[in-house]
C-alpha atoms as a PDB file:
ATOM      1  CA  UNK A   1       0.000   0.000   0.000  1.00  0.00           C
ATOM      2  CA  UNK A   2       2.731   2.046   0.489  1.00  0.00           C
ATOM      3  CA  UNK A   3       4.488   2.192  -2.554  1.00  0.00           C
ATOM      4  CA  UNK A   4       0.998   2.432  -4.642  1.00  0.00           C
ATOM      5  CA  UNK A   5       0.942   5.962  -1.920  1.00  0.00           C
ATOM      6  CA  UNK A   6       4.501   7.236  -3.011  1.00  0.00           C
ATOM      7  CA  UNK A   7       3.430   6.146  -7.300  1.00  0.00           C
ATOM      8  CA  UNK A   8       0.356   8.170  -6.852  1.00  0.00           C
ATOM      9  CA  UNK A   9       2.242  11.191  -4.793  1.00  0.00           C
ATOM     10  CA  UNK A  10       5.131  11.314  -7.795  1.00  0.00           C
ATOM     11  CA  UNK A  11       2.235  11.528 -10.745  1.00  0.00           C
ATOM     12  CA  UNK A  12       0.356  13.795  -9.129  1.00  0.00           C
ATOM     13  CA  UNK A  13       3.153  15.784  -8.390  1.00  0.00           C
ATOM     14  CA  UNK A  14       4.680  15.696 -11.733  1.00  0.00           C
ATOM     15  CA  UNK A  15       1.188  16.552 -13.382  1.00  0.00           C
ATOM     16  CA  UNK A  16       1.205  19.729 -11.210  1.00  0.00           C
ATOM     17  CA  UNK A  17       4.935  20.467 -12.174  1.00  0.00           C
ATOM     18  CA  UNK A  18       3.293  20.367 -16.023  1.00  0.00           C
ATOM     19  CA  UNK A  19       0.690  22.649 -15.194  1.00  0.00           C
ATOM     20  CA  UNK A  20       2.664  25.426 -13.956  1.00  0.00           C
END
């Protein structure tokens, strides 16, 4: 469960790094 948390955390993050 962990790991699927930290996957989810970098996409998310890197879809907000493309938005700005």
């Amino acid at each position: 469960l962990g790991k699927v948390v930290v996957y989810v955390a970098a996409v998310v993050l890197l879809f907000y790094k493309r938005e700005f």
